[in-house]
Protein backbone atom coordinates (compact mmCIF):
# COMPACT_ATOMS: atom_id res chain seq x y z
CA UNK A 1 -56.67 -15.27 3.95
CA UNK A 2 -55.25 -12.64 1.98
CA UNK A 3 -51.90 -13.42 -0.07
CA UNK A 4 -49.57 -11.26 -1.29
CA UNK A 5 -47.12 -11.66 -4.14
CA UNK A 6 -43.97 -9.97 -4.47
CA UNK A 7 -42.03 -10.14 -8.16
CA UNK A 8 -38.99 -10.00 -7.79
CA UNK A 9 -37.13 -8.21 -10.68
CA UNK A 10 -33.97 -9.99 -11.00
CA UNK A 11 -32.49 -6.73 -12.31
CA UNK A 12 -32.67 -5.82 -8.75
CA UNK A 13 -30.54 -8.71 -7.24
CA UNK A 14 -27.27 -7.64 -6.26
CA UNK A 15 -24.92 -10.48 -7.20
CA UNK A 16 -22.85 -12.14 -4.31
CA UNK A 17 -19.44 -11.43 -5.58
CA UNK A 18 -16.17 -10.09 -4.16
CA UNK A 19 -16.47 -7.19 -6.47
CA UNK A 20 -20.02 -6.17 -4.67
CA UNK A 21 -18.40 -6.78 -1.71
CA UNK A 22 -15.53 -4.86 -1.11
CA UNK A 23 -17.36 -1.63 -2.63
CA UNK A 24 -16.76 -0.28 1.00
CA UNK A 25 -13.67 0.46 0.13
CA UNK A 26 -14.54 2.01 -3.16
CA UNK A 27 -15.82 5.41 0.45
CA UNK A 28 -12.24 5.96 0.76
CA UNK A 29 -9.88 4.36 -2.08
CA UNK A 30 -12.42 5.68 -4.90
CA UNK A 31 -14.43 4.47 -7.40
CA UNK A 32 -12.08 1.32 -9.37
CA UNK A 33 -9.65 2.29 -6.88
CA UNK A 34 -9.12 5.62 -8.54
CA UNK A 35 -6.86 8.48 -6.66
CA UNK A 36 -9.09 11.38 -7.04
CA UNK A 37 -9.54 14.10 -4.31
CA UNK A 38 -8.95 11.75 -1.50
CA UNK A 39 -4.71 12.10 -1.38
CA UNK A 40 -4.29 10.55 1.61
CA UNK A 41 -5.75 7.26 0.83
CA UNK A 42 -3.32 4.91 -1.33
CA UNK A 43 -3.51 2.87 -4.52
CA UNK A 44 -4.72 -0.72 -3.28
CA UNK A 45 -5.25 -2.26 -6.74
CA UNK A 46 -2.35 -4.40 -7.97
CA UNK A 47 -0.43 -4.84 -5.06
CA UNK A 48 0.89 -7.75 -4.05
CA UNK A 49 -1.75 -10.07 -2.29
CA UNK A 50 0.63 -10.77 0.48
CA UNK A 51 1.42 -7.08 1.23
CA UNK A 52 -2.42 -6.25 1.62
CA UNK A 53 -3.36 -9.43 3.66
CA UNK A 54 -0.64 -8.24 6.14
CA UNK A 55 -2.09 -4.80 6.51
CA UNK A 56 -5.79 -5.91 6.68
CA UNK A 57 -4.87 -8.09 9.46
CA UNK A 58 -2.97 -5.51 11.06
CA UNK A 59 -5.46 -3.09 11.00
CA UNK A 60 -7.90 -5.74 12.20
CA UNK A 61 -5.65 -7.19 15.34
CA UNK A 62 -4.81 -3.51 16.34
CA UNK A 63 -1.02 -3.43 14.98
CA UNK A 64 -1.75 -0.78 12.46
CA UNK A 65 -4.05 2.33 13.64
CA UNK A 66 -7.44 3.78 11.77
CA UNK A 67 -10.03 3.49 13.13
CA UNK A 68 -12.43 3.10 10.11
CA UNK A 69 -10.39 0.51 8.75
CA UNK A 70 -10.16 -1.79 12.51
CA UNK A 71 -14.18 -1.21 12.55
CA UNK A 72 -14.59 -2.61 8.94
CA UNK A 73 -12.51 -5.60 9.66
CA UNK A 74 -13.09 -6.34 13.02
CA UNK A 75 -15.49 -9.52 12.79
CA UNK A 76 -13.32 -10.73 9.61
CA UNK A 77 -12.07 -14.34 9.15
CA UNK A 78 -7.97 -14.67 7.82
CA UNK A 79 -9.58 -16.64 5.33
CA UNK A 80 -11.64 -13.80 4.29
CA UNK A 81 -9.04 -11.25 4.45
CA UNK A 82 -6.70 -13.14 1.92
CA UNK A 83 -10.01 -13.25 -0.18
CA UNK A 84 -10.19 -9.82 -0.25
CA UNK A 85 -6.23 -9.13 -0.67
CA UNK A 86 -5.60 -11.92 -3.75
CA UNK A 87 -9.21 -10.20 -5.24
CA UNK A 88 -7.26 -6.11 -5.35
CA UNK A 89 -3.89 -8.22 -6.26
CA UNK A 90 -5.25 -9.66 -9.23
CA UNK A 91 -6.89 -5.96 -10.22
CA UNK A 92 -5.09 -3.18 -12.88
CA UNK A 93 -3.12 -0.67 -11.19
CA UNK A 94 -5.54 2.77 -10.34
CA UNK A 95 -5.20 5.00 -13.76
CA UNK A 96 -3.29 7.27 -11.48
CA UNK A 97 -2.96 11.04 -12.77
CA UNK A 98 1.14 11.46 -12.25
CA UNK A 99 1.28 14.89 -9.59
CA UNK A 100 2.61 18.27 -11.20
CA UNK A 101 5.61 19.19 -9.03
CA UNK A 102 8.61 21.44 -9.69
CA UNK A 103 11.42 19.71 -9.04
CA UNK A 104 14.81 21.49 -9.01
CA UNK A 105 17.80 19.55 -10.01
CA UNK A 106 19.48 19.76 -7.11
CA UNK A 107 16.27 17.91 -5.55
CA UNK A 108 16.10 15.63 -8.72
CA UNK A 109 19.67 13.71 -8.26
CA UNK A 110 18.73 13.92 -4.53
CA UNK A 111 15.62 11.78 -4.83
CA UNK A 112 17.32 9.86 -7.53
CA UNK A 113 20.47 8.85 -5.40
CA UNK A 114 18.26 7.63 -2.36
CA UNK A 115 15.94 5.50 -4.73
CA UNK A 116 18.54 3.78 -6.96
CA UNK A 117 21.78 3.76 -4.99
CA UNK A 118 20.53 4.66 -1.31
CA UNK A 119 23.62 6.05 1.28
CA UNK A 120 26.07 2.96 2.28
CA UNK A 121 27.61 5.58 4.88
CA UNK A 122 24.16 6.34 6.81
CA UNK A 123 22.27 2.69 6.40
CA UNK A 124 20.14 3.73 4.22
CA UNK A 125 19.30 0.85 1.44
CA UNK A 126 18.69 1.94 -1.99
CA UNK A 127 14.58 2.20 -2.26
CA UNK A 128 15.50 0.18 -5.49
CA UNK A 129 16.91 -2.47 -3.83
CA UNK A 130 13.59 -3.57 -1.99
CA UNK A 131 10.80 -2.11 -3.80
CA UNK A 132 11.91 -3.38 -7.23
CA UNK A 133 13.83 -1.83 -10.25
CA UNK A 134 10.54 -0.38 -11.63
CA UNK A 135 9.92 0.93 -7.82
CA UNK A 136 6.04 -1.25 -8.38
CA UNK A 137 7.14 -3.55 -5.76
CA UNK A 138 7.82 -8.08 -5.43
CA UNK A 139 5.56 -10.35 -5.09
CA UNK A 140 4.49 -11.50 -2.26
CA UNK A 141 5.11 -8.84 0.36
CA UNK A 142 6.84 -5.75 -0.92
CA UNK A 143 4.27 -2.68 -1.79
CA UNK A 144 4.80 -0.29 -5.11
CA UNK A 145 5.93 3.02 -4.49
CA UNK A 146 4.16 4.40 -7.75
CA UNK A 147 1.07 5.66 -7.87
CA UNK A 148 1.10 7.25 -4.52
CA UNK A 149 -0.16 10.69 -3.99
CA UNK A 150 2.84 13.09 -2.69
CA UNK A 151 0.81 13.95 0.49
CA UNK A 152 -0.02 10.25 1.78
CA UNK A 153 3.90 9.59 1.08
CA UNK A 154 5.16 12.12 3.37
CA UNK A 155 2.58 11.21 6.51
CA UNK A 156 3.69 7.88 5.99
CA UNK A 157 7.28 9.11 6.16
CA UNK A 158 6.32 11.30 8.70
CA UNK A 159 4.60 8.53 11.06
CA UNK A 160 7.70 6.10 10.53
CA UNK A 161 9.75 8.61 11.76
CA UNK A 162 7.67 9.55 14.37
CA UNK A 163 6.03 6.76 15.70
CA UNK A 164 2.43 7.60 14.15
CA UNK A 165 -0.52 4.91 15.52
CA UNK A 166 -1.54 4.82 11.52
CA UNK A 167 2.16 3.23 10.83
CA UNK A 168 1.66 1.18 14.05
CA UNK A 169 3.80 0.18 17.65
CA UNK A 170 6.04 -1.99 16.19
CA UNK A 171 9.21 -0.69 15.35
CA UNK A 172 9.96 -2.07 11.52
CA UNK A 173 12.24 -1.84 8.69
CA UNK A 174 10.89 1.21 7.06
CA UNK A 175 10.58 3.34 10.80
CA UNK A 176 14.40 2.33 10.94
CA UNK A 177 15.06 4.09 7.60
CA UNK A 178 12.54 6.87 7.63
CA UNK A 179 14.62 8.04 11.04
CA UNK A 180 17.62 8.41 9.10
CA UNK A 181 16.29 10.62 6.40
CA UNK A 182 16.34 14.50 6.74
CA UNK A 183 13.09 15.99 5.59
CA UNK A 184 15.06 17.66 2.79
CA UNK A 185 14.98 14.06 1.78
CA UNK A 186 11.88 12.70 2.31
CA UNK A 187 10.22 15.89 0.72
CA UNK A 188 12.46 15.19 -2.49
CA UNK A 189 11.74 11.59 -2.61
CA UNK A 190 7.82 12.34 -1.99
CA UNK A 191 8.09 14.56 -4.89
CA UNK A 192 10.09 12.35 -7.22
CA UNK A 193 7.65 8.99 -6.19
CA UNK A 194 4.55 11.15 -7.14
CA UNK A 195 5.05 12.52 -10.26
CA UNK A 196 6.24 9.30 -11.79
CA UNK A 197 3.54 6.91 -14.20
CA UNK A 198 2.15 3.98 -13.37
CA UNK A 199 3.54 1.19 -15.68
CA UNK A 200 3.94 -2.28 -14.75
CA UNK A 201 3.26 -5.56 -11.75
CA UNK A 202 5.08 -6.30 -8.95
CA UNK A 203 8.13 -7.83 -9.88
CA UNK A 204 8.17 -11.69 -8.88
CA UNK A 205 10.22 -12.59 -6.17
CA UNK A 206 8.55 -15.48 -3.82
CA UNK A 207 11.25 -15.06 -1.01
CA UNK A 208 13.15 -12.89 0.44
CA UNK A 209 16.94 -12.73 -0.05
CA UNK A 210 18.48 -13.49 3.49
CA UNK A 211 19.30 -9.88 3.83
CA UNK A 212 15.88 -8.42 3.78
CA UNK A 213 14.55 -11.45 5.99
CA UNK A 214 17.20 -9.89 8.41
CA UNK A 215 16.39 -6.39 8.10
CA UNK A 216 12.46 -6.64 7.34
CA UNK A 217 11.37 -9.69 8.99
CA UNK A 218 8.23 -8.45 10.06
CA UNK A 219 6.44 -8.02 6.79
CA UNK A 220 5.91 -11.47 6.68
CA UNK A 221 3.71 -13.08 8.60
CA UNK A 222 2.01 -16.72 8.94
CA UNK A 223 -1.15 -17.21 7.42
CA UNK A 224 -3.85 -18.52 5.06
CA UNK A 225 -1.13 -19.23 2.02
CA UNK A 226 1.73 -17.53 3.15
């Protein structure tokens, strides 16, 4: 009988850790969650843990639309998901290149008056007011709005508004809004958002104050920790 050895060189084992595993995402979201050339994929490093367990289950169960993301996740526990949202949570922000726009100042104080004091008259909440003073986003739920390429914030405005499968069915908070701006104002916002540094964490900010439970119930939902 003939027997064959195999040496294994255990330079060639690939360690069973998160970080191996989520490289998959590393296709679309780049290398350490870089923004390079792919602008319409976002920032996923250093947002809150809640936030991206919400929107890897949505993608998963169908309530949020692409279809690379529903096949990635589709045979993935809850439990696994909120592994793989606390493990980008706990990660640096992306070293994210601020975007080289002129603004006018016209557009300037526009962007500037929707983000910090919003527009009582129309329903439109300050972007401030939700997102955080720093505009990084709270902890648990609330997403950053820094760091963000210019083009993936205006198809996100632009499916809101619209009803885009990538935004999902289910009319939310943000689709409310979004259908109240003009696109004089989501272009100036888009603009503003983009060419702004990325500087600190989420904010903290465990629950929601009873008037964002009212208006954006449905970014929280049950599960592993929540």
């Amino acid at each position: 009988m003939l027997w064959v050895v195999f040496e294994v060189n255990a330079s060639n084992v690939v360690p069973d850790t998160m970080a191996e595993r989520v490289k998959a995402c590393a296709i679309c979201h780049g290398e350490a969650d870089t923004v390079g050339q792919h602008v319409y994929y976002p920032r996923i490093g250093g947002k809150p843990w809640g936030y991206l367990y919400n929107q890897l289950r949505n993608f998963r169960d169908g309530r949020r639309h692409y279809q690379p993301m529903a096949i990635l996740l589709e045979n993935m526990s809850d439990a696994y998901l909120m592994d793989i949202a606390r493990f980008f949570s706990e990660q640096e922000p992306s070293d994210y290149q601020p975007e080289r726009h002129i603004m006018q100042s016209s557009e300037v104080q526009l962007a500037e008056w929707l983000i910090f004091s919003g527009d009582e008259d129309r329903g439109i909440p300050a972007c401030s007011n939700c997102h955080g003073t720093a505009l990084m986003g709270k902890t648990s739920y609330i997403p950053g709005l820094l760091g963000l390429p210019r083009a993936y914030l205006t198809a996100q405005f632009g499916s809101w508004r619209n009803g885009g499968l990538a935004r999902g069915l289910v009319s939310d908070c943000m689709s409310e809004i979004a259908k109240k701006l003009t696109d004089e104002e989501v272009n100036a916002v888009a603009k503003w958002l983009a060419i702004q540094a990325v500087s600190v964490k989420p904010e903290p900010a465990e629950t929601l104050t009873p008037e964002l439970a009212n208006r954006c119930g449905s970014i929280v939902m049950d599960g592993p920790g929540l």
